[in-house]
PDB file of N, CA and C in Angstrom:
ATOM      1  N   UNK A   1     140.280 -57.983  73.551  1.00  0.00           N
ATOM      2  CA  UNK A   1     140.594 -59.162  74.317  1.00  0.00           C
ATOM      3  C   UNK A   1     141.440 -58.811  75.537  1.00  0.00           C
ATOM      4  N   UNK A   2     142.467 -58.322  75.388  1.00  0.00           N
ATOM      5  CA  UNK A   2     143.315 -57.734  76.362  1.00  0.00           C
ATOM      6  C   UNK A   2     142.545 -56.471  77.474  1.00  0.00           C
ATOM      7  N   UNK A   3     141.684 -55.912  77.193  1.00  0.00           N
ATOM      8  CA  UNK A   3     140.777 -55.119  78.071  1.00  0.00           C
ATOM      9  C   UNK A   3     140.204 -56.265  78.945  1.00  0.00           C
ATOM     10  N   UNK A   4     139.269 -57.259  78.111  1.00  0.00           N
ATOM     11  CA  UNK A   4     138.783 -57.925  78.740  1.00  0.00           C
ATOM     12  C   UNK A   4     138.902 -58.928  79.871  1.00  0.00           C
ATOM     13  N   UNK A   5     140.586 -59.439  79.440  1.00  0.00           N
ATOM     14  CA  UNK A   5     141.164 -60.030  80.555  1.00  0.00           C
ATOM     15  C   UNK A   5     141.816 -59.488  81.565  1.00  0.00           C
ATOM     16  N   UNK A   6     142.075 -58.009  81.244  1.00  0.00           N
ATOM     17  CA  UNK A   6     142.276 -57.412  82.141  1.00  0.00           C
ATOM     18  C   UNK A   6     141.129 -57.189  83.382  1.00  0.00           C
ATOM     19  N   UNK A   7     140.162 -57.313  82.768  1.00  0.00           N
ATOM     20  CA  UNK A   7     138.977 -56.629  83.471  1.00  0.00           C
ATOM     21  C   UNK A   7     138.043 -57.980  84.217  1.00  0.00           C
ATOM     22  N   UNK A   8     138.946 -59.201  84.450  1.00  0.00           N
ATOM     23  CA  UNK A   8     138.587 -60.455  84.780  1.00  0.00           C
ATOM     24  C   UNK A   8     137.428 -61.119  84.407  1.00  0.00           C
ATOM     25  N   UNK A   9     137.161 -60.344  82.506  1.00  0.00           N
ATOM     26  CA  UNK A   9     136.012 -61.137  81.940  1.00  0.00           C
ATOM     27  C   UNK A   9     136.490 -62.360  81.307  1.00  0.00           C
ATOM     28  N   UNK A  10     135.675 -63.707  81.453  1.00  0.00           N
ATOM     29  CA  UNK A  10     136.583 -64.825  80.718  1.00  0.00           C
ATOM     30  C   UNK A  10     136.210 -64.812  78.962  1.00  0.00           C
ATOM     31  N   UNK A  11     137.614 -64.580  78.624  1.00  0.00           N
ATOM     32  CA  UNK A  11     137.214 -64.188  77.048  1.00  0.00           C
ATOM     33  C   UNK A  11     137.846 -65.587  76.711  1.00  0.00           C
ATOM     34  N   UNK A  12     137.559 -66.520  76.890  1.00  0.00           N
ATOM     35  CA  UNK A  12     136.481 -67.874  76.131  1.00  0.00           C
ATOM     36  C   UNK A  12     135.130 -67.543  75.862  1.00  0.00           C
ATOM     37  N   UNK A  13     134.557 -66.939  76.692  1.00  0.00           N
ATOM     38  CA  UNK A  13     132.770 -67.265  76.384  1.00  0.00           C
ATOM     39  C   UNK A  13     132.446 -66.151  75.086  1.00  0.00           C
ATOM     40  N   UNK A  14     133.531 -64.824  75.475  1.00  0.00           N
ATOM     41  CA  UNK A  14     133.169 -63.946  74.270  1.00  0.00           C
ATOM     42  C   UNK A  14     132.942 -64.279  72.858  1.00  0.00           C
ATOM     43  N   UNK A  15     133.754 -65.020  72.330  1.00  0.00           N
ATOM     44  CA  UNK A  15     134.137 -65.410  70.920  1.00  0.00           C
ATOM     45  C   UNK A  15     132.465 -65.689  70.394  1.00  0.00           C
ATOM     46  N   UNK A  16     131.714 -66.646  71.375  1.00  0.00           N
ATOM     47  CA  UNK A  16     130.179 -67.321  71.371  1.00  0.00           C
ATOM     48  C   UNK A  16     129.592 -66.287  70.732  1.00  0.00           C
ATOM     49  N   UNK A  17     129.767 -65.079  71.247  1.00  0.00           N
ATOM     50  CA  UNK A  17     128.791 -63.945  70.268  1.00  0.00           C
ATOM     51  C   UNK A  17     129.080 -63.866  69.086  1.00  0.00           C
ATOM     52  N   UNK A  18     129.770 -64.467  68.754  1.00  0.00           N
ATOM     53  CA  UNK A  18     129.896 -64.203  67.158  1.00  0.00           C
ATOM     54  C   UNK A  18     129.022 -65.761  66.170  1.00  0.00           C
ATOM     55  N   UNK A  19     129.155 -66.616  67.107  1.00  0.00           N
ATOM     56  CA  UNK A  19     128.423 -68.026  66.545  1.00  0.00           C
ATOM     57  C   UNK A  19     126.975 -67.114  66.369  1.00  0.00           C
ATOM     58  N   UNK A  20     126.828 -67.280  67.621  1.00  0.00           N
ATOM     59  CA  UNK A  20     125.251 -66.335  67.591  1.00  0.00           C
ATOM     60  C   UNK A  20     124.230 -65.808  66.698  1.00  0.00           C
ATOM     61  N   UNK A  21     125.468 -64.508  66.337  1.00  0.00           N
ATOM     62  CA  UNK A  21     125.076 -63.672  65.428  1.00  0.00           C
ATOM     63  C   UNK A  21     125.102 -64.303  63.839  1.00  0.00           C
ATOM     64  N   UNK A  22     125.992 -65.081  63.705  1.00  0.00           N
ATOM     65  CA  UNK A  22     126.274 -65.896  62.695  1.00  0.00           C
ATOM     66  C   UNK A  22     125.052 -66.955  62.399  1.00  0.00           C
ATOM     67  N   UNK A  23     124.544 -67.775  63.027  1.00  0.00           N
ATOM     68  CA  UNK A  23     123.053 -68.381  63.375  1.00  0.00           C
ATOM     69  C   UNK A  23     121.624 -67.107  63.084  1.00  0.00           C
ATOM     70  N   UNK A  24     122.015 -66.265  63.920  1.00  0.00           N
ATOM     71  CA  UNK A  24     120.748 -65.432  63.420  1.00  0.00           C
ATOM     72  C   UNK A  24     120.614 -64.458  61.993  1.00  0.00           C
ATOM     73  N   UNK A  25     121.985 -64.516  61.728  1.00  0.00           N
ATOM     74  CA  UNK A  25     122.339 -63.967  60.482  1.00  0.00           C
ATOM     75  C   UNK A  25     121.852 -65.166  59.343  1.00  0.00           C
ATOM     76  N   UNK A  26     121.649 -66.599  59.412  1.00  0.00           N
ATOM     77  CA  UNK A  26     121.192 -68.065  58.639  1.00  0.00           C
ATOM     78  C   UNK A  26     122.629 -68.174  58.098  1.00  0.00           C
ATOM     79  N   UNK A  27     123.550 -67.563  58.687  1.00  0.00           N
ATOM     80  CA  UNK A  27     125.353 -68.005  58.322  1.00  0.00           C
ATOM     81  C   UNK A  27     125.176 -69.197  58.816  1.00  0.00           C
ATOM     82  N   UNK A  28     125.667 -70.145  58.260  1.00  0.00           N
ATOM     83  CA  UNK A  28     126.387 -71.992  58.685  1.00  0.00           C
ATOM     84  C   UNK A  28     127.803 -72.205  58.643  1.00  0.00           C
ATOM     85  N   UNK A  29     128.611 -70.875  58.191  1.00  0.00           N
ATOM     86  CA  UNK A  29     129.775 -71.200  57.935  1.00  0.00           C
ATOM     87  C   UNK A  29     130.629 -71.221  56.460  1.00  0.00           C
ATOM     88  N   UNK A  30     129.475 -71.606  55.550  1.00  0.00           N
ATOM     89  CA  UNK A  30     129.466 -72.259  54.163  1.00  0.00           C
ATOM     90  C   UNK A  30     129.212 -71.205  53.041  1.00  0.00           C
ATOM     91  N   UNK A  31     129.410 -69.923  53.634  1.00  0.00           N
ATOM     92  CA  UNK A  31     128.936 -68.707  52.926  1.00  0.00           C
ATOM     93  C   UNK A  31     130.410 -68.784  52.002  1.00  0.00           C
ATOM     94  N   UNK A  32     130.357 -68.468  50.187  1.00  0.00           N
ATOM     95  CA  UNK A  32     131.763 -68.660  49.211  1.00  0.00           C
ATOM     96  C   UNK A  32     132.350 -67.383  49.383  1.00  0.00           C
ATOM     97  N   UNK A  33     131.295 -66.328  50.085  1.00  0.00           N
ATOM     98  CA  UNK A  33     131.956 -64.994  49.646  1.00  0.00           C
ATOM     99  C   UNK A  33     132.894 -65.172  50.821  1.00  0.00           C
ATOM    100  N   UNK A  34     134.352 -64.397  50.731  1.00  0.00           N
ATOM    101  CA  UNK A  34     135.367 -64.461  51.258  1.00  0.00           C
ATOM    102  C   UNK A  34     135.398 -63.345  52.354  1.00  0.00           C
ATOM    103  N   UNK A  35     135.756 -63.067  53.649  1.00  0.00           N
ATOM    104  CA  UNK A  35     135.482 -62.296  54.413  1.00  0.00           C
ATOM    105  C   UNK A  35     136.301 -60.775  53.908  1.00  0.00           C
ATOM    106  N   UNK A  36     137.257 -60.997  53.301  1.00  0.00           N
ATOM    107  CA  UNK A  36     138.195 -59.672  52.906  1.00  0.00           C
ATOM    108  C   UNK A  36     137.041 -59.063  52.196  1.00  0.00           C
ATOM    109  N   UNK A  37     136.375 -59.593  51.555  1.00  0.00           N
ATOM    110  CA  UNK A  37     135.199 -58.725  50.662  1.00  0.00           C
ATOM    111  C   UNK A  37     133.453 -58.167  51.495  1.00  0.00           C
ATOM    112  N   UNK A  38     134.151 -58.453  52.854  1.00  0.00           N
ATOM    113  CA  UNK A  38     132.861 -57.863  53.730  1.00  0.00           C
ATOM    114  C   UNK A  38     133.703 -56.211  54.000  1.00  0.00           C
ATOM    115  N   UNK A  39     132.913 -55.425  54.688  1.00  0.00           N
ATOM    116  CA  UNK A  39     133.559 -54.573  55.752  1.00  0.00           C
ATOM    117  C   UNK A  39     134.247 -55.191  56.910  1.00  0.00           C
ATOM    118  N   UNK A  40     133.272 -55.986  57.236  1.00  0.00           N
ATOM    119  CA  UNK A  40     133.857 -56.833  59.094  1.00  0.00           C
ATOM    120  C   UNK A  40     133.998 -58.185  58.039  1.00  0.00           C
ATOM    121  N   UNK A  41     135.029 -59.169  58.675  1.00  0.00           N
ATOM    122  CA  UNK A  41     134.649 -59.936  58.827  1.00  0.00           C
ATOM    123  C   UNK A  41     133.873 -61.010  58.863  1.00  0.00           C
ATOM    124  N   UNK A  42     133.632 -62.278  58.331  1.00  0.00           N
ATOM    125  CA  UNK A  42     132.423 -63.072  58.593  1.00  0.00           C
ATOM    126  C   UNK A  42     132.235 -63.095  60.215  1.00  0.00           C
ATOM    127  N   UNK A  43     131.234 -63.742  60.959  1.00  0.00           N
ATOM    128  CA  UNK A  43     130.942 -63.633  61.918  1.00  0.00           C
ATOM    129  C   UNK A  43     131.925 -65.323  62.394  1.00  0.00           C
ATOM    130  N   UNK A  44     131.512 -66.063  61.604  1.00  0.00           N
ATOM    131  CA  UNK A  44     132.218 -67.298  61.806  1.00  0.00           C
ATOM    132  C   UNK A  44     133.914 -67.411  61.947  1.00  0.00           C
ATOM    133  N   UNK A  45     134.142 -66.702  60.730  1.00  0.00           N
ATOM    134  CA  UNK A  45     135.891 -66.004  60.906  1.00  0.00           C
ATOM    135  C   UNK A  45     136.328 -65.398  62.335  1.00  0.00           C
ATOM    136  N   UNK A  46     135.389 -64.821  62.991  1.00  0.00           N
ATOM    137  CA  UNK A  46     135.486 -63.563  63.955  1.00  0.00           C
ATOM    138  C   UNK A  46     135.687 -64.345  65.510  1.00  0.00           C
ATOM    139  N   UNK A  47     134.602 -65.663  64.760  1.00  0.00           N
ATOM    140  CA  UNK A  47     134.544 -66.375  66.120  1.00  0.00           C
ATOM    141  C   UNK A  47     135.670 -67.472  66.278  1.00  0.00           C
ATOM    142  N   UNK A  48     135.965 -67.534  65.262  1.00  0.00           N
ATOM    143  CA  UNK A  48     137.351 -68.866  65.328  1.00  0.00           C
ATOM    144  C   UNK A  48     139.048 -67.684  65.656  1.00  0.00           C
ATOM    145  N   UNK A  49     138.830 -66.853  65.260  1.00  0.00           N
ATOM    146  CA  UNK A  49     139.836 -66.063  65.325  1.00  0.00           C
ATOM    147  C   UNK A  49     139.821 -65.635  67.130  1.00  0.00           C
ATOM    148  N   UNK A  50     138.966 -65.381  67.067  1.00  0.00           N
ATOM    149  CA  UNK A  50     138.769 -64.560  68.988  1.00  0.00           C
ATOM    150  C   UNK A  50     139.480 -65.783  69.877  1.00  0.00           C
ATOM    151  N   UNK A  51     138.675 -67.346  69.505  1.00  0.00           N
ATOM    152  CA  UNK A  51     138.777 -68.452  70.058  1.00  0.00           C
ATOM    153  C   UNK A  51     140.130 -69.079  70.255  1.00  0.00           C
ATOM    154  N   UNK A  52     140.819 -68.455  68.997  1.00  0.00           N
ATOM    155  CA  UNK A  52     142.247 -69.217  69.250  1.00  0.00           C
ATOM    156  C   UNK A  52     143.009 -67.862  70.232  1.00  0.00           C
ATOM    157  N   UNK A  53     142.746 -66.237  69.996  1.00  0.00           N
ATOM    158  CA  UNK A  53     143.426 -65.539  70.959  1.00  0.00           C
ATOM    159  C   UNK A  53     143.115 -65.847  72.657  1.00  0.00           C
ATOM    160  N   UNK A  54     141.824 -66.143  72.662  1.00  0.00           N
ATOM    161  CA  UNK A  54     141.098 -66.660  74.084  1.00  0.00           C
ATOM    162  C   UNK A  54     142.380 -67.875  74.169  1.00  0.00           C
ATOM    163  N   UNK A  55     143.042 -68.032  73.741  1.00  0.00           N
ATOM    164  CA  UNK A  55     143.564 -69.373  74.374  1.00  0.00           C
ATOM    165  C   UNK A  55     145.036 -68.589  75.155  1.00  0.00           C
ATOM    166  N   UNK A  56     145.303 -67.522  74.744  1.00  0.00           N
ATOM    167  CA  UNK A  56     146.706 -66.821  75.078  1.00  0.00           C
ATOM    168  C   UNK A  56     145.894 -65.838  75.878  1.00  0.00           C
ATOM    169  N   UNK A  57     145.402 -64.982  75.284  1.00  0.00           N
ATOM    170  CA  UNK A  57     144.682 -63.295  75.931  1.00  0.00           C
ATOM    171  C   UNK A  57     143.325 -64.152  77.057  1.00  0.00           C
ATOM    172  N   UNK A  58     144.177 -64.193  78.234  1.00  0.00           N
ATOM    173  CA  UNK A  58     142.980 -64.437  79.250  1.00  0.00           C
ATOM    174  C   UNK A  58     142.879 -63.992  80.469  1.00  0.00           C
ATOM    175  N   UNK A  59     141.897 -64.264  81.419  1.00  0.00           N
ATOM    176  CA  UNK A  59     142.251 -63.704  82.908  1.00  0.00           C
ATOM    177  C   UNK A  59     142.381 -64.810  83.907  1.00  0.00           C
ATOM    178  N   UNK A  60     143.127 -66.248  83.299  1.00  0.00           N
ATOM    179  CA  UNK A  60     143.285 -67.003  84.131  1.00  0.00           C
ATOM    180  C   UNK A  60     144.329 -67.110  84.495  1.00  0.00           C
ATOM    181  N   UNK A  61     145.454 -66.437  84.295  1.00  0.00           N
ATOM    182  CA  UNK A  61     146.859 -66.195  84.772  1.00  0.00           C
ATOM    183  C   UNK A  61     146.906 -64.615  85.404  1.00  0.00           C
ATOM    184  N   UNK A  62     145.678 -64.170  85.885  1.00  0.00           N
ATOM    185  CA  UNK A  62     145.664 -62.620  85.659  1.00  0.00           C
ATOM    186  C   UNK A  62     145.542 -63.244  87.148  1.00  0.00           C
ATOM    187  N   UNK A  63     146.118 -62.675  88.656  1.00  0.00           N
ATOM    188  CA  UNK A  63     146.115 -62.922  89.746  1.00  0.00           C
ATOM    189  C   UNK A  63     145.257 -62.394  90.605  1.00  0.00           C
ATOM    190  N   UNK A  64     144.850 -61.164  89.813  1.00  0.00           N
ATOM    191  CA  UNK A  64     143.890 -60.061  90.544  1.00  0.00           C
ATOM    192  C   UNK A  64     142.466 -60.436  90.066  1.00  0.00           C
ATOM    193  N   UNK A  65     142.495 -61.514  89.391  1.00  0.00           N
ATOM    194  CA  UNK A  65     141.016 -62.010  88.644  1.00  0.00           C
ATOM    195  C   UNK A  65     140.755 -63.051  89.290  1.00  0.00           C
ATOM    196  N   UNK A  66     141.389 -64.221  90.166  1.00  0.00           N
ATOM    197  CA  UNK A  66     141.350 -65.032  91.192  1.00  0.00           C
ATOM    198  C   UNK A  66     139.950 -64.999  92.398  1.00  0.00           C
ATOM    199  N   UNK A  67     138.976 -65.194  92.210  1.00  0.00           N
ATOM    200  CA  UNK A  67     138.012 -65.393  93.361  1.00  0.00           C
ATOM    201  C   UNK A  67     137.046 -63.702  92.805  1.00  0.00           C
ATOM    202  N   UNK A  68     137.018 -63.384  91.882  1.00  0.00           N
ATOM    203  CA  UNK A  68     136.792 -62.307  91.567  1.00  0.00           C
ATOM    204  C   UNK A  68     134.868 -62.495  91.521  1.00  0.00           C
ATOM    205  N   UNK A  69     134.369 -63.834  90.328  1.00  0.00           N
ATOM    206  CA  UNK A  69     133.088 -63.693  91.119  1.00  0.00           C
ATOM    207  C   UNK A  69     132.616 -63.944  92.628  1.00  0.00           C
ATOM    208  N   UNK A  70     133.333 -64.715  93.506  1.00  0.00           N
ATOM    209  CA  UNK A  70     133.132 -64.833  94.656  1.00  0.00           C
ATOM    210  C   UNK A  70     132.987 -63.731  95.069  1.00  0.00           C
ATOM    211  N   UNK A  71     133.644 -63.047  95.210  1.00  0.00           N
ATOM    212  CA  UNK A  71     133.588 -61.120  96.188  1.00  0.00           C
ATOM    213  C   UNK A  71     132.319 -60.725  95.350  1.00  0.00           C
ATOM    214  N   UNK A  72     132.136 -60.869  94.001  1.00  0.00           N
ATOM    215  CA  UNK A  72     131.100 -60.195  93.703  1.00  0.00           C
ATOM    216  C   UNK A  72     129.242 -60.734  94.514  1.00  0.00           C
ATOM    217  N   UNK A  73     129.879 -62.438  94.366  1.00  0.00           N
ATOM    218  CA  UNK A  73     128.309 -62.791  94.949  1.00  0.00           C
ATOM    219  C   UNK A  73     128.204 -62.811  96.242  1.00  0.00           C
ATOM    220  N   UNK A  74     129.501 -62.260  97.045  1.00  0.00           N
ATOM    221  CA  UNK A  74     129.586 -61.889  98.869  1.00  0.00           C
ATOM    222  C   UNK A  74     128.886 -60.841  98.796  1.00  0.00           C
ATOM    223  N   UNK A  75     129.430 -59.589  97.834  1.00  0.00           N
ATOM    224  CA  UNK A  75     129.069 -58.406  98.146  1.00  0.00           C
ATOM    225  C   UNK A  75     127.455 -58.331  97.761  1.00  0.00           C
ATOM    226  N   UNK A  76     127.239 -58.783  97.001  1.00  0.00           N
ATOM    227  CA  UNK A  76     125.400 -59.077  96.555  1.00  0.00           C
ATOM    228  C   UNK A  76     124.771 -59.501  97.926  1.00  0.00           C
ATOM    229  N   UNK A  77     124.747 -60.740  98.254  1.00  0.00           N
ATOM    230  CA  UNK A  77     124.394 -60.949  99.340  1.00  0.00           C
ATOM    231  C   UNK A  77     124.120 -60.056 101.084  1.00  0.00           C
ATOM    232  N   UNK A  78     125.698 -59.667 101.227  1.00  0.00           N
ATOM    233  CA  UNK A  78     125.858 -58.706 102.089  1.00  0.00           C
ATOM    234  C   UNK A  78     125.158 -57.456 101.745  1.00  0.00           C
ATOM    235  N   UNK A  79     125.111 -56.730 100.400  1.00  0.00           N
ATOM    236  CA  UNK A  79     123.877 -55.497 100.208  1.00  0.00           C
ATOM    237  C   UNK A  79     122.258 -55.812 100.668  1.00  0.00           C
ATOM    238  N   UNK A  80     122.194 -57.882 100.021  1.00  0.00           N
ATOM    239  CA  UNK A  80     120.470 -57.927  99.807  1.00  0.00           C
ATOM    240  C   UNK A  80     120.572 -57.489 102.258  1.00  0.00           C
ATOM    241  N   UNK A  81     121.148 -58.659 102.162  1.00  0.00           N
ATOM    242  CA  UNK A  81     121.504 -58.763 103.894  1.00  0.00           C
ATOM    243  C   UNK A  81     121.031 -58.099 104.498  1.00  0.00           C
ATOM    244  N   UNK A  82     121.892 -56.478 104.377  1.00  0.00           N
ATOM    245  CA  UNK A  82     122.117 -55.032 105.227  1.00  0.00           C
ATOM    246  C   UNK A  82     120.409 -54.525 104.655  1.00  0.00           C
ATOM    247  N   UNK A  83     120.087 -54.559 103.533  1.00  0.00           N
ATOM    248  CA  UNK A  83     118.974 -54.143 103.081  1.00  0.00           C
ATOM    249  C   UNK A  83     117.429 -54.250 103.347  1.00  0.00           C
ATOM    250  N   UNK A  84     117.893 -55.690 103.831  1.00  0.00           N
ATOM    251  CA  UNK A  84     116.245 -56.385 104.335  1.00  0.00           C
ATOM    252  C   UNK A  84     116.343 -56.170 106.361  1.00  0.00           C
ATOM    253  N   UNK A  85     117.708 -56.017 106.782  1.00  0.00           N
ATOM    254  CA  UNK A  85     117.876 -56.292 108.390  1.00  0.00           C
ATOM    255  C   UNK A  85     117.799 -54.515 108.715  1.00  0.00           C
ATOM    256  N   UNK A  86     118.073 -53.769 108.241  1.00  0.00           N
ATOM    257  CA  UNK A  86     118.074 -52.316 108.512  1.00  0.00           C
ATOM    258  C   UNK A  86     117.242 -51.653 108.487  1.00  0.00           C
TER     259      UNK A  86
END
């Protein structure tokens, strides 16, 4: 989590991979076996757990993460730009 917000990924959306996998796994949530008795984690555990750190561990107080996709979809543009005019 802390990589991630460092790295101005929004780790809200991360946690989602674990619903996911939990859905394609036919997990609903309602599974009795207890996660201490997996190796990992349930997937559902994994995703409520991530979800409440996403609320502290983020990159929306991170200052250097500020307009961060913008520069990315300038610089896209400006490559397609230079690419098609040159």
């Amino acid at each position: 989590m802390k990589i991630s917000a460092l790295s101005c990924y929004n780790t809200h959306e991360g946690p989602h991979v674990f619903k996911k996998l939990a859905v394609i796994a036919g997990d609903k949530g309602d599974r009795k076996a207890p996660s201490w008795n997996d190796s990992h984690p349930l997937p559902m555990d994994r995703e409520r757990r991530l979800l409440k750190q996403s609320k502290i561990i983020n990159c929306d107080d991170n200052p250097n993460c500020h307009g961060v996709l913008e520069r990315i979809i300038k610089g896209r543009r400006e490559r397609k730009h230079h690419r098609y005019h040159h």
